[in-house]
PDB file of N, CA and C in Angstrom:
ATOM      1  N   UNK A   1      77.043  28.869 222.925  1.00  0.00           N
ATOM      2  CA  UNK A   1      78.214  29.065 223.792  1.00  0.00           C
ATOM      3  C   UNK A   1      79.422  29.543 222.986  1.00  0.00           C
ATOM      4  N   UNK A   2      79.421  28.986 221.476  1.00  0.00           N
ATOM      5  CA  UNK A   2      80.761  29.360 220.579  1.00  0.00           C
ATOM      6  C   UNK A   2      81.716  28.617 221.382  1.00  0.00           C
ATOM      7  N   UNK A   3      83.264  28.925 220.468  1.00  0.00           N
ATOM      8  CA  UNK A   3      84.243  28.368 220.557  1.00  0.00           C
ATOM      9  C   UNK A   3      84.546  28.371 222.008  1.00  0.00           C
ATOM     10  N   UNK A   4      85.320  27.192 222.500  1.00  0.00           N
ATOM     11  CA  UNK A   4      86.153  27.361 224.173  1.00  0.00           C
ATOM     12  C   UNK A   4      87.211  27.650 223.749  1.00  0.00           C
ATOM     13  N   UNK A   5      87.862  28.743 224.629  1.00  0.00           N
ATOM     14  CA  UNK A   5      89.134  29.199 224.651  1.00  0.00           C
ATOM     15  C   UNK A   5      90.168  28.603 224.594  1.00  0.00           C
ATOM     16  N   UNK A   6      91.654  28.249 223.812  1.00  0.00           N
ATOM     17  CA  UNK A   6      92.194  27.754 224.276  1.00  0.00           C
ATOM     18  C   UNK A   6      93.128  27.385 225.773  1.00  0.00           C
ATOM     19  N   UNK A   7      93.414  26.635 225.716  1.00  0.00           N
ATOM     20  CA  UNK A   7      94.493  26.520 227.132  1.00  0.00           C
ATOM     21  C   UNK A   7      96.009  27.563 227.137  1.00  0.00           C
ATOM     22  N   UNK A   8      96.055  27.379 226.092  1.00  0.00           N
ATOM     23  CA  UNK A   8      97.626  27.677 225.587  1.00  0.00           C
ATOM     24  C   UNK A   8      97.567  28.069 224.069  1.00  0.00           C
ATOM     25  N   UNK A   9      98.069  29.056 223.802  1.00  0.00           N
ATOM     26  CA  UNK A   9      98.780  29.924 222.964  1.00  0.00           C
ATOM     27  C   UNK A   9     100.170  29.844 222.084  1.00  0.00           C
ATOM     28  N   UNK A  10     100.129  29.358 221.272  1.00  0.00           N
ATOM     29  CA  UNK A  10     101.607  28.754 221.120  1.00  0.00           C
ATOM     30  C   UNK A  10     102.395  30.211 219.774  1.00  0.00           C
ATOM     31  N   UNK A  11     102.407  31.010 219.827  1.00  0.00           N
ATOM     32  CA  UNK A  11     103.081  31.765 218.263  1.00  0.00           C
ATOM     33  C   UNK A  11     104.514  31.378 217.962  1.00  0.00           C
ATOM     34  N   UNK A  12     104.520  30.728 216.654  1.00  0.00           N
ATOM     35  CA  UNK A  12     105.132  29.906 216.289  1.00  0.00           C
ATOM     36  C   UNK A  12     105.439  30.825 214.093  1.00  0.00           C
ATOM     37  N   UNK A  13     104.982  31.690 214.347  1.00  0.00           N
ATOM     38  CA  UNK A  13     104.858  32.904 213.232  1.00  0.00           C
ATOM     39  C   UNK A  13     106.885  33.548 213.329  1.00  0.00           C
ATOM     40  N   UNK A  14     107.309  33.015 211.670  1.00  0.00           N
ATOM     41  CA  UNK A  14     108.331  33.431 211.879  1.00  0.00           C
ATOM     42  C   UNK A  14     109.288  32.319 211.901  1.00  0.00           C
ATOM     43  N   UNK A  15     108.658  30.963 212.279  1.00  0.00           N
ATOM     44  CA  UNK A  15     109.703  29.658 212.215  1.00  0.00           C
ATOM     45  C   UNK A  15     109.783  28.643 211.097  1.00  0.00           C
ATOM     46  N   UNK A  16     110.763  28.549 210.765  1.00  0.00           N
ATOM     47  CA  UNK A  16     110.272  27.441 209.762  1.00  0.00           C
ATOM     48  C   UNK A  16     110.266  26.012 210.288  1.00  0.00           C
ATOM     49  N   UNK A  17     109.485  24.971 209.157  1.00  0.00           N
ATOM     50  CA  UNK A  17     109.415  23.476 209.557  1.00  0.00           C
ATOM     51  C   UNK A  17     110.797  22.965 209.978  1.00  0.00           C
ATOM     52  N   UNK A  18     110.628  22.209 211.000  1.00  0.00           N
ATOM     53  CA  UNK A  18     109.885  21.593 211.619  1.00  0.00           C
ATOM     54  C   UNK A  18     109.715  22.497 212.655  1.00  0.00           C
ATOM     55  N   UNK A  19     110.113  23.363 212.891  1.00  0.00           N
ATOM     56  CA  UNK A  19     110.233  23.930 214.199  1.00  0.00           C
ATOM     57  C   UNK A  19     108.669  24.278 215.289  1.00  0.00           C
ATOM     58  N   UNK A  20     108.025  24.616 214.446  1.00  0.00           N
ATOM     59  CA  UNK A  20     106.288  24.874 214.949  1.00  0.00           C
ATOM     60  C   UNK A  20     106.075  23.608 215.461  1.00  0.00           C
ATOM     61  N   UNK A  21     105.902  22.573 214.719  1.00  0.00           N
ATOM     62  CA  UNK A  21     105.702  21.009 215.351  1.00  0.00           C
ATOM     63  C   UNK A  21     106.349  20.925 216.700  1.00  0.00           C
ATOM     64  N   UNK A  22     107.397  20.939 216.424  1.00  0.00           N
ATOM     65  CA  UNK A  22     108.735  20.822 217.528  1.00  0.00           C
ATOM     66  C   UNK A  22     108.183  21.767 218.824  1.00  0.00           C
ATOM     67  N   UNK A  23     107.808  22.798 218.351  1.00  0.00           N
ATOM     68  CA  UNK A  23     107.225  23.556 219.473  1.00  0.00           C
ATOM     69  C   UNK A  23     105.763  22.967 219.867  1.00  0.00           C
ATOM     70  N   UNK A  24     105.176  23.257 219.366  1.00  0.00           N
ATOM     71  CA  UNK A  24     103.782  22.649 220.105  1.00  0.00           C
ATOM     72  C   UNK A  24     103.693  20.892 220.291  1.00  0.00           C
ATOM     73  N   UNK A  25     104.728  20.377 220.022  1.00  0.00           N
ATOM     74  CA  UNK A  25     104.840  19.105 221.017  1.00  0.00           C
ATOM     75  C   UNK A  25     105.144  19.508 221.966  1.00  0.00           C
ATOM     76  N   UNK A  26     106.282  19.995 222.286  1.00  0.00           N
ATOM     77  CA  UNK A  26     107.053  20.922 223.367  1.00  0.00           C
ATOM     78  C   UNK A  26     105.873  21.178 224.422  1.00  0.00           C
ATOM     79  N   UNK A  27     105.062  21.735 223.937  1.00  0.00           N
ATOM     80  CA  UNK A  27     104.040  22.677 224.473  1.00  0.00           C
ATOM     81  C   UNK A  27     102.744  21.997 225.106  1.00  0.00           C
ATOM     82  N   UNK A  28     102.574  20.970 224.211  1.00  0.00           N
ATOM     83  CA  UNK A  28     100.993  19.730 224.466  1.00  0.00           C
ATOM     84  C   UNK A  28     102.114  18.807 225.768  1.00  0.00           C
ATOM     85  N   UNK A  29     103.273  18.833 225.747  1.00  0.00           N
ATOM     86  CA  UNK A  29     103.403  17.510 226.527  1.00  0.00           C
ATOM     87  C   UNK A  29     102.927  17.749 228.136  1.00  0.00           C
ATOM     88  N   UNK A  30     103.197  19.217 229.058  1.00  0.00           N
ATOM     89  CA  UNK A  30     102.845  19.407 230.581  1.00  0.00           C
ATOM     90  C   UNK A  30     101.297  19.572 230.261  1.00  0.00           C
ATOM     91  N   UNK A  31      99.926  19.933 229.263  1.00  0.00           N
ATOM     92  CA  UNK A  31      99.030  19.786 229.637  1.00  0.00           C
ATOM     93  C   UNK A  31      97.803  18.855 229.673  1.00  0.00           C
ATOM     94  N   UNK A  32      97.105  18.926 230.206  1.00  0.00           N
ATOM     95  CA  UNK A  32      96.071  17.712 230.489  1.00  0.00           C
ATOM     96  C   UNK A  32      95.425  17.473 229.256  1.00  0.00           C
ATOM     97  N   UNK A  33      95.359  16.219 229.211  1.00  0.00           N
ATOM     98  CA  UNK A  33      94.242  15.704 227.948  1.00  0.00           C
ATOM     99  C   UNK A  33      93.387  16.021 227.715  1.00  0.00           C
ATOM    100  N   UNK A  34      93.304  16.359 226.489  1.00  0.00           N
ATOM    101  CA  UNK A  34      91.469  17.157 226.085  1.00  0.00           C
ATOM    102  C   UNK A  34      91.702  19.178 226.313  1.00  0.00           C
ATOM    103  N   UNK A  35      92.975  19.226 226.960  1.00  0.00           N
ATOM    104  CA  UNK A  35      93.786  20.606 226.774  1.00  0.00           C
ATOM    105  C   UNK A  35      93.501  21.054 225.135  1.00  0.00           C
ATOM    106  N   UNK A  36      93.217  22.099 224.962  1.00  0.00           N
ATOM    107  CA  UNK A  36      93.201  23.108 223.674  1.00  0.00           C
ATOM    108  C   UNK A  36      94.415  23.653 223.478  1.00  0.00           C
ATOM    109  N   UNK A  37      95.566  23.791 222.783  1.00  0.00           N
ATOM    110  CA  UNK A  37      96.439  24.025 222.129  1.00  0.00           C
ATOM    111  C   UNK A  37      96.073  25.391 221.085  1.00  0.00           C
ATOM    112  N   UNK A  38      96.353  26.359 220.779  1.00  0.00           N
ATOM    113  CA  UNK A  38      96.363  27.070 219.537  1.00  0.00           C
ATOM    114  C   UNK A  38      97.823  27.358 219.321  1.00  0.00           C
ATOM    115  N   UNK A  39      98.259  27.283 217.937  1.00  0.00           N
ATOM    116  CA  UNK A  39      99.516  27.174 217.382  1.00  0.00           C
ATOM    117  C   UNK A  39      99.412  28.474 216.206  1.00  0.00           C
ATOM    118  N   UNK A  40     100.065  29.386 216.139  1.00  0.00           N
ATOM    119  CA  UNK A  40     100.254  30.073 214.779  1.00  0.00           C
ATOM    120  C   UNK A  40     101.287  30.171 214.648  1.00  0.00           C
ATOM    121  N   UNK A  41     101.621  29.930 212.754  1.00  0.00           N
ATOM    122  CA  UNK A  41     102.612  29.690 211.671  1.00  0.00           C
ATOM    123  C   UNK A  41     102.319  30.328 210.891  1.00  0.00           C
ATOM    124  N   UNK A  42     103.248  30.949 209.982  1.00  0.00           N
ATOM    125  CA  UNK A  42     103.062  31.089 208.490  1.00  0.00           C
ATOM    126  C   UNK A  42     104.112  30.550 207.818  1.00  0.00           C
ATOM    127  N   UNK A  43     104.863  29.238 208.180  1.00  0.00           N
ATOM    128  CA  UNK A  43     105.360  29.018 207.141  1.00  0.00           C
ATOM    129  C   UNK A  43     104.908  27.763 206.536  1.00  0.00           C
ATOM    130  N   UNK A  44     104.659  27.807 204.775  1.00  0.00           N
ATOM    131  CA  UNK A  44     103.546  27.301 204.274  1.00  0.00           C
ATOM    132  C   UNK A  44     103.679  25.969 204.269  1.00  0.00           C
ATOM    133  N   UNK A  45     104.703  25.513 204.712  1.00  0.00           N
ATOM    134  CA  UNK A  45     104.772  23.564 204.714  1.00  0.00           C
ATOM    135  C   UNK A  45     104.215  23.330 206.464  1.00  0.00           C
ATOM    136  N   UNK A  46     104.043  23.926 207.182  1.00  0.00           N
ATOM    137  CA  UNK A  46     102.930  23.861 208.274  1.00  0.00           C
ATOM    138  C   UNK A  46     101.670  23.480 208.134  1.00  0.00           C
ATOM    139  N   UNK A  47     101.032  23.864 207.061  1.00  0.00           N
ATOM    140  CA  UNK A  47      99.399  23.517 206.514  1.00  0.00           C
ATOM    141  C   UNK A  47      99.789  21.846 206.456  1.00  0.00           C
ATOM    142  N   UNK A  48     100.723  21.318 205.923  1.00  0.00           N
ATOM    143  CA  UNK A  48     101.299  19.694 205.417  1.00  0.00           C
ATOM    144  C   UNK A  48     101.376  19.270 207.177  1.00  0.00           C
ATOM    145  N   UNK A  49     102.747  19.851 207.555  1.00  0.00           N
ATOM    146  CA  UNK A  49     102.891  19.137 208.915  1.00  0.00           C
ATOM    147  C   UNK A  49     102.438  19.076 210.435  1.00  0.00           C
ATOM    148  N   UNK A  50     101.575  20.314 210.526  1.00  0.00           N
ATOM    149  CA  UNK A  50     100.561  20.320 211.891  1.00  0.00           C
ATOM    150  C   UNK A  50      99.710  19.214 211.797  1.00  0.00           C
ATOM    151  N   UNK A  51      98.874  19.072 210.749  1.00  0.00           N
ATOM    152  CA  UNK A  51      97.930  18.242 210.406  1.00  0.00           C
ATOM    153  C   UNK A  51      98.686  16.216 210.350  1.00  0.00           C
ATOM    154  N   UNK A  52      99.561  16.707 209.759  1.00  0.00           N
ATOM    155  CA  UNK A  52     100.748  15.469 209.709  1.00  0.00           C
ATOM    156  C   UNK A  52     101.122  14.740 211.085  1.00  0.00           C
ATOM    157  N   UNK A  53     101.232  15.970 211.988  1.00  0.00           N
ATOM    158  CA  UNK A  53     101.758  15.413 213.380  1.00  0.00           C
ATOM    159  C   UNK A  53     100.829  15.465 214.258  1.00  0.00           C
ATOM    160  N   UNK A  54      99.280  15.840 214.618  1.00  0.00           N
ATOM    161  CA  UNK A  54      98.345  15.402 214.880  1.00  0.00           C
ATOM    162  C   UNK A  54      97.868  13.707 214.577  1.00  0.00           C
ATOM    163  N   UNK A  55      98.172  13.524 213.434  1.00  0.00           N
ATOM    164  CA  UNK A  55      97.244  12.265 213.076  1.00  0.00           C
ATOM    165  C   UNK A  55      98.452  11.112 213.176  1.00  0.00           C
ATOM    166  N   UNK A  56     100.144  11.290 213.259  1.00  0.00           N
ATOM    167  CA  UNK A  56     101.059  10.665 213.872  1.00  0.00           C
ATOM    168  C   UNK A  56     101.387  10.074 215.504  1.00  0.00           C
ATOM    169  N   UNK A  57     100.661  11.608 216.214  1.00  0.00           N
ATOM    170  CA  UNK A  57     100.729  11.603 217.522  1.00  0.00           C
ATOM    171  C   UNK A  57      99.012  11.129 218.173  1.00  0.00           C
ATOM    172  N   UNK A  58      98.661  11.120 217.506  1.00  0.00           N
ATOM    173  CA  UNK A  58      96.660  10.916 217.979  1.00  0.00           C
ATOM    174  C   UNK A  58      96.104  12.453 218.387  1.00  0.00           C
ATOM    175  N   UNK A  59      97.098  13.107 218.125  1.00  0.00           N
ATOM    176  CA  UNK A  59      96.070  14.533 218.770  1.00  0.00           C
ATOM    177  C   UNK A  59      95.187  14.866 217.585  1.00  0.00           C
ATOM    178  N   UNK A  60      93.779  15.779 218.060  1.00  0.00           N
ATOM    179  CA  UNK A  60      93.419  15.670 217.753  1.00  0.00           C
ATOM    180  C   UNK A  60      93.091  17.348 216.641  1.00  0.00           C
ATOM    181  N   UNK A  61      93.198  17.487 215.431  1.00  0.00           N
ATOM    182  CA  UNK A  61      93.417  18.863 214.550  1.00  0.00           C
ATOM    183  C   UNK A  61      91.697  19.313 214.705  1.00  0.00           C
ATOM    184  N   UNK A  62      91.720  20.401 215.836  1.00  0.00           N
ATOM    185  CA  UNK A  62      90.210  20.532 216.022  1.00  0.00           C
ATOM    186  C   UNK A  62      89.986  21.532 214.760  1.00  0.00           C
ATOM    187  N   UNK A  63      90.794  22.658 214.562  1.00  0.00           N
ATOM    188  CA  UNK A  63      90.384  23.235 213.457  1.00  0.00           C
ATOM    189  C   UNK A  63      91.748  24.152 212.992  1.00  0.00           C
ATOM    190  N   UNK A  64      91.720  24.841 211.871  1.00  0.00           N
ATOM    191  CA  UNK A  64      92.781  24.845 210.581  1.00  0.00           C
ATOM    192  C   UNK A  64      91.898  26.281 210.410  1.00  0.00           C
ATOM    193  N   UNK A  65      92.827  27.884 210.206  1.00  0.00           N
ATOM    194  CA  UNK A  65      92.051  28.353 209.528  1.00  0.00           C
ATOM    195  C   UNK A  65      93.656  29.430 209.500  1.00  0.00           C
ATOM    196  N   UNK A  66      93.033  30.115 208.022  1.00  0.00           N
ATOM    197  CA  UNK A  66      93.685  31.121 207.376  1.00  0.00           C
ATOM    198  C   UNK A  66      93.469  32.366 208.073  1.00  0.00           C
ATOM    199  N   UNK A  67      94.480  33.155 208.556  1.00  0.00           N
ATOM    200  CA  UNK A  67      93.988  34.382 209.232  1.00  0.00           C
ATOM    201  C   UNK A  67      95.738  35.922 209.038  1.00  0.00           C
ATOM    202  N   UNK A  68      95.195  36.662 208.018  1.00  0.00           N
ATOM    203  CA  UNK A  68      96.174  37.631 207.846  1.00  0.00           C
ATOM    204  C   UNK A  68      97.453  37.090 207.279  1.00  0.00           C
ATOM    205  N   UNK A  69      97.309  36.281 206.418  1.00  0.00           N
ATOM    206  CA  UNK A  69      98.598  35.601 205.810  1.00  0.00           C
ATOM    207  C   UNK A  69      99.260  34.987 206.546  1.00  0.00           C
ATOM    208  N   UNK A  70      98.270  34.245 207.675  1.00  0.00           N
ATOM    209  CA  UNK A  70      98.831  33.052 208.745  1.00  0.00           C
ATOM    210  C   UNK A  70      97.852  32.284 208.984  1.00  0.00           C
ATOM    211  N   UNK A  71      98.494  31.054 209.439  1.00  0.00           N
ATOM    212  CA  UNK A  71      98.005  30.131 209.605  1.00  0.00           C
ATOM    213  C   UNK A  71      97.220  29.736 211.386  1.00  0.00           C
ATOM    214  N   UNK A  72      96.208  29.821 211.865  1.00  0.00           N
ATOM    215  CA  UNK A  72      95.915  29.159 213.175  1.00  0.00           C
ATOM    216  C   UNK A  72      95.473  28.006 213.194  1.00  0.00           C
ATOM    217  N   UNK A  73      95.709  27.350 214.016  1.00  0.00           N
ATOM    218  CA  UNK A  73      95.331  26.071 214.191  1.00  0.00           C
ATOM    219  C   UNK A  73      95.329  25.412 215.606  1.00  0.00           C
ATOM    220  N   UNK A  74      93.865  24.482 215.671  1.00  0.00           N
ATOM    221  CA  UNK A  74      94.193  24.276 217.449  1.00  0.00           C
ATOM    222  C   UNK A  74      93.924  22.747 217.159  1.00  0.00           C
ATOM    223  N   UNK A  75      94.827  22.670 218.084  1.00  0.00           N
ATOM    224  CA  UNK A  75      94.868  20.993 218.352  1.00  0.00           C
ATOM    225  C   UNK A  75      94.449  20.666 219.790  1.00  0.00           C
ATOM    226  N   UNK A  76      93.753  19.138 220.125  1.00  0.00           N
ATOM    227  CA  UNK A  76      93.203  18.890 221.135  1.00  0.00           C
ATOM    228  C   UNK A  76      93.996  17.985 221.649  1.00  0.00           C
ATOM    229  N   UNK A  77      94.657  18.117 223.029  1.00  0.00           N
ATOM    230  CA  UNK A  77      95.672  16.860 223.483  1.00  0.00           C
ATOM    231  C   UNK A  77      95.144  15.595 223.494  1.00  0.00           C
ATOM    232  N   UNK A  78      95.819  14.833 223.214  1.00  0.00           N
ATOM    233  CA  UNK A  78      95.091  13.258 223.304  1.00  0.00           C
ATOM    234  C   UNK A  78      95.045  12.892 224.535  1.00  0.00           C
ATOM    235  N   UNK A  79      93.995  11.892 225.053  1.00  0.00           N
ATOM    236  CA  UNK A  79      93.672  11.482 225.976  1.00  0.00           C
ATOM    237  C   UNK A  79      93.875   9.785 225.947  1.00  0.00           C
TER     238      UNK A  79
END
């Protein structure tokens, strides 16, 4: 089947910390639990705090990957 699509799209490329966090809380709070999130950043203290504010908030960091001198990453809303 491969990857499920996310729900939401977050580009966040261009901001610095905290602001990406700040946004995709923003962003996880109107959707349903178990919602897919994708977030892209490149600024490099993001790799530290996406992962940081997943495991603060219980969401869940489904996956982390390097793509064109940016960062994607999808997080799974907590339930």
């Amino acid at each position: 089947m491969g990857m499920t699509a996310p729900n939401l799209s977050l580009d966040a490329r261009g901001l610095l910390c905290p602001l990406p966090v700040l946004k995709a809380r923003k962003a996880l709070k109107p959707l349903v639990p178990g919602a897919l999130l994708e977030l892209l950043a490149d600024d490099p203290a993001a790799i530290v705090d996406v992962p940081h504010f997943c495991m603060e908030s219980g969401h869940e960091l489904v996956s982390q990957a390097e793509v064109d001198g940016y960062q994607v990453y999808v997080i799974r809303k907590a339930g």
